[in-house]
N, C-alpha and C. Protein backbone atom coordinates (compact mmCIF):
# COMPACT_ATOMS: atom_id res chain seq x y z
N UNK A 1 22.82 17.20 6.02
CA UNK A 1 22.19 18.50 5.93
C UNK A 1 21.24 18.51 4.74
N UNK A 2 20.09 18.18 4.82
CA UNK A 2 19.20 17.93 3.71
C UNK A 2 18.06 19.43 4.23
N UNK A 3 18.09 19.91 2.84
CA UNK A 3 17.55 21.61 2.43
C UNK A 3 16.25 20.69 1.52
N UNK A 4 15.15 21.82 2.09
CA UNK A 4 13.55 21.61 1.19
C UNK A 4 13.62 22.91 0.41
N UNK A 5 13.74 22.68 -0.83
CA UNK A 5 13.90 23.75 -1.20
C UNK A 5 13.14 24.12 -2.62
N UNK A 6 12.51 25.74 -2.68
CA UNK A 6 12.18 25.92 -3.91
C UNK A 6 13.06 26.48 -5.23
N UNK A 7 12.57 26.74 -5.95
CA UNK A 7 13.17 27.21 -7.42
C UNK A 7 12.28 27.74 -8.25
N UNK A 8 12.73 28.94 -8.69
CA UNK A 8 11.94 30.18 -9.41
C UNK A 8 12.37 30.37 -10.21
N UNK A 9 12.05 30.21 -11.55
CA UNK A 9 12.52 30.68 -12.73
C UNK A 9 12.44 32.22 -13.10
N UNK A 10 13.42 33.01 -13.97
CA UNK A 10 12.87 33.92 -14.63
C UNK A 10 11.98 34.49 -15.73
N UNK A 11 11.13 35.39 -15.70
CA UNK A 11 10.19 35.32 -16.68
C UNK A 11 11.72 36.23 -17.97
N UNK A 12 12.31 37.06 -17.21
CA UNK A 12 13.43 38.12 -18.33
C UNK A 12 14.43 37.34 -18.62
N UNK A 13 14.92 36.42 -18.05
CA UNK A 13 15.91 35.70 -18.18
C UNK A 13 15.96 34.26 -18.58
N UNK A 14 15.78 33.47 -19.79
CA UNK A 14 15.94 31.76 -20.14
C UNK A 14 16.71 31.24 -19.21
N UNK A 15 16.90 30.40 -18.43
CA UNK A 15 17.49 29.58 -18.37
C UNK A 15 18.01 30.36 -16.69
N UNK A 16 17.42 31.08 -15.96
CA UNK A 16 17.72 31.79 -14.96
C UNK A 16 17.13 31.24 -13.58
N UNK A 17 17.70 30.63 -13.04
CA UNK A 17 16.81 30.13 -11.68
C UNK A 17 17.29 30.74 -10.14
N UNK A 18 16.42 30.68 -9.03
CA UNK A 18 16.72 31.59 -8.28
C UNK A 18 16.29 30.51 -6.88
N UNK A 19 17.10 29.57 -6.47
CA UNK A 19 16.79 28.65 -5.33
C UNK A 19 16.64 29.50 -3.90
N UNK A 20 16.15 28.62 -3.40
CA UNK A 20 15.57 29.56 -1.81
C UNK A 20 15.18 28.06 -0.87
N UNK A 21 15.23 28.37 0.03
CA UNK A 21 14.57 27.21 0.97
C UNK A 21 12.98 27.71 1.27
N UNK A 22 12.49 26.59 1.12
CA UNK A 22 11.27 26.65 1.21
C UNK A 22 10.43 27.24 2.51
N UNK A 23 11.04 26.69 3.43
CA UNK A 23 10.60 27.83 4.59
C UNK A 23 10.31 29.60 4.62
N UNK A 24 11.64 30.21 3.95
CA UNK A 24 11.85 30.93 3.71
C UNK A 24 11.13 31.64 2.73
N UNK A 25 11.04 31.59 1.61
CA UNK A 25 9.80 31.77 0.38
C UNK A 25 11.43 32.73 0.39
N UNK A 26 10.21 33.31 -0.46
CA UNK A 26 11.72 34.91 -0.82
C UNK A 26 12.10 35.73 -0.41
N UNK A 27 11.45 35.40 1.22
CA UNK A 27 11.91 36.63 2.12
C UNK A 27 13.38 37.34 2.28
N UNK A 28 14.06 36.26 1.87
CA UNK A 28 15.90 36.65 1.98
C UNK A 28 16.34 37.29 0.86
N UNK A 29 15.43 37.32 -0.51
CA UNK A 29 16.09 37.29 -1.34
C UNK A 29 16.33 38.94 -1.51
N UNK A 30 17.04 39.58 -1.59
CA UNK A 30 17.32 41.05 -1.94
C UNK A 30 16.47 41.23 -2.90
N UNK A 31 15.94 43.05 -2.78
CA UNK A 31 14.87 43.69 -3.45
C UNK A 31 15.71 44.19 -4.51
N UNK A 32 16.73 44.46 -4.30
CA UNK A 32 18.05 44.37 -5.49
C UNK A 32 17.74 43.74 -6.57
N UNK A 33 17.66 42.59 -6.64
CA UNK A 33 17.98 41.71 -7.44
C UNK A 33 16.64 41.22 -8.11
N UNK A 34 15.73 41.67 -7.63
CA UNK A 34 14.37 41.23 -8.80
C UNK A 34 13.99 41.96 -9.73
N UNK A 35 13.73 43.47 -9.48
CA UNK A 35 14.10 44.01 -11.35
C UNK A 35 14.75 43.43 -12.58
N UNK A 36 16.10 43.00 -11.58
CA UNK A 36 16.90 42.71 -12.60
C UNK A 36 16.05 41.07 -13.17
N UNK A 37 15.62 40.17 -12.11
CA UNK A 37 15.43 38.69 -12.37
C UNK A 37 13.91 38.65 -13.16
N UNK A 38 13.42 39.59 -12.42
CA UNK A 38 11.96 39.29 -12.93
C UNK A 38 11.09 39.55 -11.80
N UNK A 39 9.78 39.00 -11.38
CA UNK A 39 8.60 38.43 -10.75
C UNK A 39 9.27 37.26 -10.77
N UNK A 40 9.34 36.31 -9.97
CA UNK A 40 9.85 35.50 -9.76
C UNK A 40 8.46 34.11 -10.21
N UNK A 41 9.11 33.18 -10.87
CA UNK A 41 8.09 32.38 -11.11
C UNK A 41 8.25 30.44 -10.48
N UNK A 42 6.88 30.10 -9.71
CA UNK A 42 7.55 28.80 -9.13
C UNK A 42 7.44 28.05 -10.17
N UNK A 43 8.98 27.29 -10.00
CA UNK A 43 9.03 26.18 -10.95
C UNK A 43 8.89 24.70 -10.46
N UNK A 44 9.48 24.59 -8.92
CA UNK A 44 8.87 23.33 -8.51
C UNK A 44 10.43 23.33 -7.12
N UNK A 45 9.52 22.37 -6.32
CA UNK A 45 10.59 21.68 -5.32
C UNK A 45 11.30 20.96 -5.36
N UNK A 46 12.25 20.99 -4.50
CA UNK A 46 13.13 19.95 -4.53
C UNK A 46 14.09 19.50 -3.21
N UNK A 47 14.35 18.17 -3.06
CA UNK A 47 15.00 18.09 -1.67
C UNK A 47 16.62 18.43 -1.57
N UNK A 48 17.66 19.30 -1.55
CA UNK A 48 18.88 19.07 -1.98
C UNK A 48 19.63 18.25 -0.45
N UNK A 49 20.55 17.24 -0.59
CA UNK A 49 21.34 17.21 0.21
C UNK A 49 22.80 17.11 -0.24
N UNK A 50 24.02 17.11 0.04
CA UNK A 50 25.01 17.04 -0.46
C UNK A 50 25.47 16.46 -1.95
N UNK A 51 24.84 15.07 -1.68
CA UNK A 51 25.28 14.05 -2.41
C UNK A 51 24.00 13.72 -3.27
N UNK A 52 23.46 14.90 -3.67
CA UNK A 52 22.63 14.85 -5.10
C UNK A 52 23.63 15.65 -5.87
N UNK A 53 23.23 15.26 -7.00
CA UNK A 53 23.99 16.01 -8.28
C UNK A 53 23.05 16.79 -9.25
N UNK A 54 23.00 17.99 -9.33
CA UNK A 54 22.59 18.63 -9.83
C UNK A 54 23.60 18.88 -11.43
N UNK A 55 22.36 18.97 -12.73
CA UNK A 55 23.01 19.57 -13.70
C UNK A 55 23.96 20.58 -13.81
N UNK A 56 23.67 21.62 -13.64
CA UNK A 56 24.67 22.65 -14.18
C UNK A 56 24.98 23.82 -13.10
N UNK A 57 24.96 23.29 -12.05
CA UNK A 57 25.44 23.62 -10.59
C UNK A 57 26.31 22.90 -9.74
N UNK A 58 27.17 23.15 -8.94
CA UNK A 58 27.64 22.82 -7.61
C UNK A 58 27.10 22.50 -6.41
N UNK A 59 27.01 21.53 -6.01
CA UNK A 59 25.73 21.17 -5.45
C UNK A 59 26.25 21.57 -3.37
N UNK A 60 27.42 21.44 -3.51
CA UNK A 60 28.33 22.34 -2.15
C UNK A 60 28.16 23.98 -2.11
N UNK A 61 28.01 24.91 -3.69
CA UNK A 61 28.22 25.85 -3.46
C UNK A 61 26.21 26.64 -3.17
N UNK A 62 25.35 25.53 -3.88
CA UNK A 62 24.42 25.93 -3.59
C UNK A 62 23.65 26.06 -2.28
N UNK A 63 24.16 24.77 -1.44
CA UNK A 63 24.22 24.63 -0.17
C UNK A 63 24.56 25.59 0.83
N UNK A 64 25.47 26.30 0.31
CA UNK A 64 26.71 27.22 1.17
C UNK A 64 25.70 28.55 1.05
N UNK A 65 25.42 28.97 -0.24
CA UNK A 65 24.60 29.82 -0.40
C UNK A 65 23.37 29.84 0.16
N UNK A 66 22.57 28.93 0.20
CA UNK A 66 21.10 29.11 1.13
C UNK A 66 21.26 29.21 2.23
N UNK A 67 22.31 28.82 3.11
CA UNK A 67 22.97 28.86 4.65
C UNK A 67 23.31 30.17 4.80
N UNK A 68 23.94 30.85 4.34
CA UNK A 68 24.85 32.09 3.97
C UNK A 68 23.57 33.26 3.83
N UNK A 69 23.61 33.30 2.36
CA UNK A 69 23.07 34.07 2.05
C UNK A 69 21.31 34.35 1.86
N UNK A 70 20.39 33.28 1.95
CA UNK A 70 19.54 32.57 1.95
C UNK A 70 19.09 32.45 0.69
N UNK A 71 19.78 32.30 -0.44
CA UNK A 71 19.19 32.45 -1.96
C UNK A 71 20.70 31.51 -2.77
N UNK A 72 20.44 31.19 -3.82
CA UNK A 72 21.13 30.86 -5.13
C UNK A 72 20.76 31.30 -5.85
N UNK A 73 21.55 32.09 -6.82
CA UNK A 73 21.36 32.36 -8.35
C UNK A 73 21.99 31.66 -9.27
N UNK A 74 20.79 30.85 -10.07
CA UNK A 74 21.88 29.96 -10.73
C UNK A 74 21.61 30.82 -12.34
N UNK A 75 22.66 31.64 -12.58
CA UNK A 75 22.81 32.09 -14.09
C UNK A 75 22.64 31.42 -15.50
N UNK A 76 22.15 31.66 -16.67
CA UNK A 76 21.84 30.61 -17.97
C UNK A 76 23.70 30.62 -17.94
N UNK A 77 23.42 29.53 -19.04
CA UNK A 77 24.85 29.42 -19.55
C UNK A 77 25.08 30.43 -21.02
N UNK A 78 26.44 30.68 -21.34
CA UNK A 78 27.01 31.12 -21.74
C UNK A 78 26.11 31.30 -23.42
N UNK A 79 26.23 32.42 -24.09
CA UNK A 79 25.68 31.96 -25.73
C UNK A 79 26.64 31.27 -26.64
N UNK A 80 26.63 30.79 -27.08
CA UNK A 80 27.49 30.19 -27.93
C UNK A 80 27.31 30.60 -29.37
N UNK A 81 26.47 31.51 -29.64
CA UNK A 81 25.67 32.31 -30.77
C UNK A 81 27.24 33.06 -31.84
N UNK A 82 27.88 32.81 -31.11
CA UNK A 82 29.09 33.65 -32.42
C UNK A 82 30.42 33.27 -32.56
N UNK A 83 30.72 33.58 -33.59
CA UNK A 83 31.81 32.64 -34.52
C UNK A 83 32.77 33.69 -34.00
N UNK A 84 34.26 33.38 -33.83
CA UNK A 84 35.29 33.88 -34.25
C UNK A 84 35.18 33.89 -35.64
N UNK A 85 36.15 35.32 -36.28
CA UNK A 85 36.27 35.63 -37.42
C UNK A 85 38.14 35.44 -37.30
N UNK A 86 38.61 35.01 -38.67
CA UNK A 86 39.79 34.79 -38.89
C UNK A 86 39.98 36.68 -39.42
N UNK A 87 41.35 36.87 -39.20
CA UNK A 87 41.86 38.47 -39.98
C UNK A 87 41.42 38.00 -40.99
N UNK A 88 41.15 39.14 -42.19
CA UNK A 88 40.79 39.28 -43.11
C UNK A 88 42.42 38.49 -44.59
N UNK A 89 43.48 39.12 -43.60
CA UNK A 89 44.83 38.41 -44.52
C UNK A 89 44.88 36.98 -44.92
N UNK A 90 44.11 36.27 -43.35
CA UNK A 90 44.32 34.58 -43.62
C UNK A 90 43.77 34.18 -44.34
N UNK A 91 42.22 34.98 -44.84
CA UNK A 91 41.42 33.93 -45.46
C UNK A 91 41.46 33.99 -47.12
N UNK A 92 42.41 35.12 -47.36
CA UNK A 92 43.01 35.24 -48.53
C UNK A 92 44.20 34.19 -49.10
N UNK A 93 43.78 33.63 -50.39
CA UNK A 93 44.74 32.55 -50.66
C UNK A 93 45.57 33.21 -50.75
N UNK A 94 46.76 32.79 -50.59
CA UNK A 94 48.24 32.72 -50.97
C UNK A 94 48.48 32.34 -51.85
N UNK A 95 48.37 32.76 -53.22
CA UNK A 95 48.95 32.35 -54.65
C UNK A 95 50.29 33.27 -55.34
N UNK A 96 50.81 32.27 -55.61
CA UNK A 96 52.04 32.72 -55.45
C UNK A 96 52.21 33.41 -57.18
N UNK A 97 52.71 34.43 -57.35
CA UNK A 97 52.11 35.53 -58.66
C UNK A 97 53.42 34.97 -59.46
């Protein structure tokens, strides 16, 4: 099952991509969901079939989705931008008076 497929980045969102089969353009994609994504921007083609491996996707669930639903949203990853803070008690020495 080999998919021709495009990929649209977000202009609001880093790291936000929005796969579609190329036949299709964005006709499937819900009017829902582009406020939120953006104008959709082409980033380039690509052939998927099963047994490519994609970075930071599932390469079964993206499949399932263009069949299905006719779109993927592939979400940025997570921020990693912030520290746990220890309670304020731990970071106090313990000296013993």
């Amino acid at each position: 099952m080999k998919r021709i497929c495009s990929i649209y980045k977000s202009p609001r969102k880093n790291e936000m991509y929005l796969y579609v089969l190329k036949a299709d353009g964005l006709a499937r994609v819900p009017e829902a969901l582009l406020p939120f994504f953006g104008t959709p921007l082409h980033a380039f083609d690509l052939v998927l079939t099963p047994e490519r491996k994609l970075a930071r996707e599932d390469i079964a669930k993206v499949l399932e989705n263009l069949d299905n639903q006719g779109y993927h949203l592939q979400m940025p990853p997570p921020d990693d931008d912030y520290i746990e803070h220890l309670p304020e008690e731990l970071l106090r020495r313990n000296d013993p008076a």
